[in-house]
Each structure stands twice: as structure tokens, then as C-alpha cells.
C-alpha atoms as a PDB file:
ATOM      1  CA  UNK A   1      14.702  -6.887  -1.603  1.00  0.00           C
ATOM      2  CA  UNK A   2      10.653  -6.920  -2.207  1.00  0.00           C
ATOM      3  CA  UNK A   3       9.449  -7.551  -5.522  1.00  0.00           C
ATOM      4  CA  UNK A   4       5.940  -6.565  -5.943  1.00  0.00           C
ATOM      5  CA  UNK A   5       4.250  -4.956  -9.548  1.00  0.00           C
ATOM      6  CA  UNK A   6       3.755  -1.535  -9.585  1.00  0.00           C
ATOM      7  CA  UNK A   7       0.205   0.351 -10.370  1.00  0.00           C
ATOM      8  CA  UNK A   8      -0.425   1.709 -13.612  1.00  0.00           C
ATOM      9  CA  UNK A   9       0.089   5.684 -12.516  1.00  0.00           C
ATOM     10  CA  UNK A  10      -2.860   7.331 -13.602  1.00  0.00           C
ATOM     11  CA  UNK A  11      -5.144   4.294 -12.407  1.00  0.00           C
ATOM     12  CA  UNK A  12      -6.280   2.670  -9.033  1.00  0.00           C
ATOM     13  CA  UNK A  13      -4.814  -0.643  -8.464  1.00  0.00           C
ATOM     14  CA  UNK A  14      -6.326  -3.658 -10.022  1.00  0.00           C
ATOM     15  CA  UNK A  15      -7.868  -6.325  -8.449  1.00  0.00           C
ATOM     16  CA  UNK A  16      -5.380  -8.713  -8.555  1.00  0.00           C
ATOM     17  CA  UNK A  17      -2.680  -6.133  -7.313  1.00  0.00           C
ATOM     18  CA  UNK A  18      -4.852  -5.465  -4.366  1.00  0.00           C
ATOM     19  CA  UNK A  19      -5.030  -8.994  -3.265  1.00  0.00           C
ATOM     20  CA  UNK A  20      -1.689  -9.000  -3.298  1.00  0.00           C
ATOM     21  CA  UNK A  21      -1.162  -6.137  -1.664  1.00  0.00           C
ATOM     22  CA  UNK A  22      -3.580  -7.730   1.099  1.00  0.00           C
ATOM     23  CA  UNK A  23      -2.240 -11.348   1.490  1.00  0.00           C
ATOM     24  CA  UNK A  24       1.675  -8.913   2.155  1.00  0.00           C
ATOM     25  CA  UNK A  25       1.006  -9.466   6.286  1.00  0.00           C
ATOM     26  CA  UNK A  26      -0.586  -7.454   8.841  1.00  0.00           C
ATOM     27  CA  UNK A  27      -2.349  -4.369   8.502  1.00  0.00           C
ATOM     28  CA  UNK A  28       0.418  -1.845   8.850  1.00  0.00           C
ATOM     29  CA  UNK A  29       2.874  -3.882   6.274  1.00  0.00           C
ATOM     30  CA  UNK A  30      -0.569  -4.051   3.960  1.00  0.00           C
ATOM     31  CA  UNK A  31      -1.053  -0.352   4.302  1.00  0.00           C
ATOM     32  CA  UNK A  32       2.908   0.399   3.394  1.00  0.00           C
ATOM     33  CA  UNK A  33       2.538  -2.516   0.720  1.00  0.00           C
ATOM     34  CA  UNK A  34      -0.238  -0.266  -0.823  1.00  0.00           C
ATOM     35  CA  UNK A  35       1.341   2.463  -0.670  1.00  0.00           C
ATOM     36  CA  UNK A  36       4.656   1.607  -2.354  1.00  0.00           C
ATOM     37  CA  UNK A  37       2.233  -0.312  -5.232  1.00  0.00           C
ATOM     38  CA  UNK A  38       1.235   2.890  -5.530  1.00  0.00           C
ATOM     39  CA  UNK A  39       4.063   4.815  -6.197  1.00  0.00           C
ATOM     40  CA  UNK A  40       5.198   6.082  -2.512  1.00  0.00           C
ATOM     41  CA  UNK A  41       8.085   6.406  -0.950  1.00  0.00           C
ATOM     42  CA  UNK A  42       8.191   3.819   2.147  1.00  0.00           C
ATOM     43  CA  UNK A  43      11.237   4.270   4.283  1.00  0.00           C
ATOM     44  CA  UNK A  44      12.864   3.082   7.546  1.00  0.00           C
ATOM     45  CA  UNK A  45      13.777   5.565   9.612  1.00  0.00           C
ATOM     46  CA  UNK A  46      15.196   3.850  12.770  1.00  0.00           C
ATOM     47  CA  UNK A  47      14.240   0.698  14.852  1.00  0.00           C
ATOM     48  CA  UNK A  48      14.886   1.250  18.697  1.00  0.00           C
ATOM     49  CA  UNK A  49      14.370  -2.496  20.084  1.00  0.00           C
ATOM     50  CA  UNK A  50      11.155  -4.090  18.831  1.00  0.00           C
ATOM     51  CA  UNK A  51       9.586  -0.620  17.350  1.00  0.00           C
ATOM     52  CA  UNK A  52      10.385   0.689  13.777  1.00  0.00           C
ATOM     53  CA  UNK A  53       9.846   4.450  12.823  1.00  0.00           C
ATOM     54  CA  UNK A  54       8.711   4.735   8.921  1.00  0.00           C
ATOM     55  CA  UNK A  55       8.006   7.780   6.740  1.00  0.00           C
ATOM     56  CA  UNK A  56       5.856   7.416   3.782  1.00  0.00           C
ATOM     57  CA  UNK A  57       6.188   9.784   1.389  1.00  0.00           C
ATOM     58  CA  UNK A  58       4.496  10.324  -2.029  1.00  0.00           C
ATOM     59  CA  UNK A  59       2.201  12.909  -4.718  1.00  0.00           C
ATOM     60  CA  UNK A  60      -1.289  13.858  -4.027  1.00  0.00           C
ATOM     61  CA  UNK A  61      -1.971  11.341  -6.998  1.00  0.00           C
ATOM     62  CA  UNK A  62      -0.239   8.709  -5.217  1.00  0.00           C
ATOM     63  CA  UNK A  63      -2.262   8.730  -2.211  1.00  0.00           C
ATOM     64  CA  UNK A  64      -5.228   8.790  -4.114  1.00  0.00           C
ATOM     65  CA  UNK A  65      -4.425   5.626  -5.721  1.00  0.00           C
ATOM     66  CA  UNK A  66      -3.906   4.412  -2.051  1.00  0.00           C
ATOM     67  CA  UNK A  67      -6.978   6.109  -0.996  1.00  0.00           C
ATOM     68  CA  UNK A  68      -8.822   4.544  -3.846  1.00  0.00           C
ATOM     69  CA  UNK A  69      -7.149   1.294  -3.271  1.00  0.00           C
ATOM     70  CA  UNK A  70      -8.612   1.254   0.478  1.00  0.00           C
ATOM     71  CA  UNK A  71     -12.119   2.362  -0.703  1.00  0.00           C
ATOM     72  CA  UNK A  72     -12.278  -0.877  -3.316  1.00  0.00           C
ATOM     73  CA  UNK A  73     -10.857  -2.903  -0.542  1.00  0.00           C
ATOM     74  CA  UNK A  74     -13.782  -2.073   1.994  1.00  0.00           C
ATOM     75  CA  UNK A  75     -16.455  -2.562  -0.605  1.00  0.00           C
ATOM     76  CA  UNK A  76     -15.222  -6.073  -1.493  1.00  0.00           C
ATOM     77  CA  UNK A  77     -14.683  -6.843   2.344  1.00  0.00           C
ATOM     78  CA  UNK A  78     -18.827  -5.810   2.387  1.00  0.00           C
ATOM     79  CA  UNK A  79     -19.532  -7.290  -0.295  1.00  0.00           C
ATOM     80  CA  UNK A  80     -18.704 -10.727   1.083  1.00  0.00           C
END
């Protein structure tokens, strides 16, 4: 079980939530990290050998937090 703190609903995610969100692994478990932090639905679908098949399902408002998340994310990252 993953334990991670969930975004405030009608907000993007906070700083703090992003890092975490960031420091989760590689990209494609930071993307799904984000997007259950943001209120989606992350699921397994099936794993044949070595490759896993995931849905990620979720509200318009949801992926805008995501989207939002990823737009913060890239402006810190240029920041730097």
C-alpha cells in the first residue's frame, strides 16, 4: 500500500507535495504519482513479463491539477 497526501481539490498541488511527488522514481511512476495526488484513478491493468499496462482515469479538474502540477514543475526545473 502507498501512502502519499492528497491535493487540496479545488487547488494545484503545493510545493512540498510536488517534491514529493518528484523524488516517487522515474518519470512514468512520477507522472502516475501526480496524478493519483491529484485525485485520479491509477490502475494496473495487466503485466505480461517485464511490461505493465495502466489506465489512469480521473475529472477534467483532476487533470488540471496534474496539468498545473507539470507546468509549476517545469518553471522550477528553469528556474534553477
Amino acid at each position: 500500500m502507498t501512502t502519499h497526501a492528497s491535493f487540496d481539490a479545488g487547488k494545484a498541488p503545493a510545493d512540498g507535495q510536488l517534491r514529493d511527488a518528484l523524488d516517487a522514481g522515474d518519470d512514468l511512476n512520477r507522472s502516475f504519482t501526480l496524478a493519483r495526488e491529484a485525485g485520479m484513478l491509477v490502475t494496473l491493468d495487466g503485466r505480461i513479463v517485464r511490461e505493465k499496462y495502466q489506465s489512469v482515469a480521473g475529472s477534467p479538474n483532476a487533470f488540471r491539477r496534474v496539468a498545473q502540477a507539470l507546468r509549476n514543475a517545469s518553471l522550477q526545473a528553469s528556474a534553477r
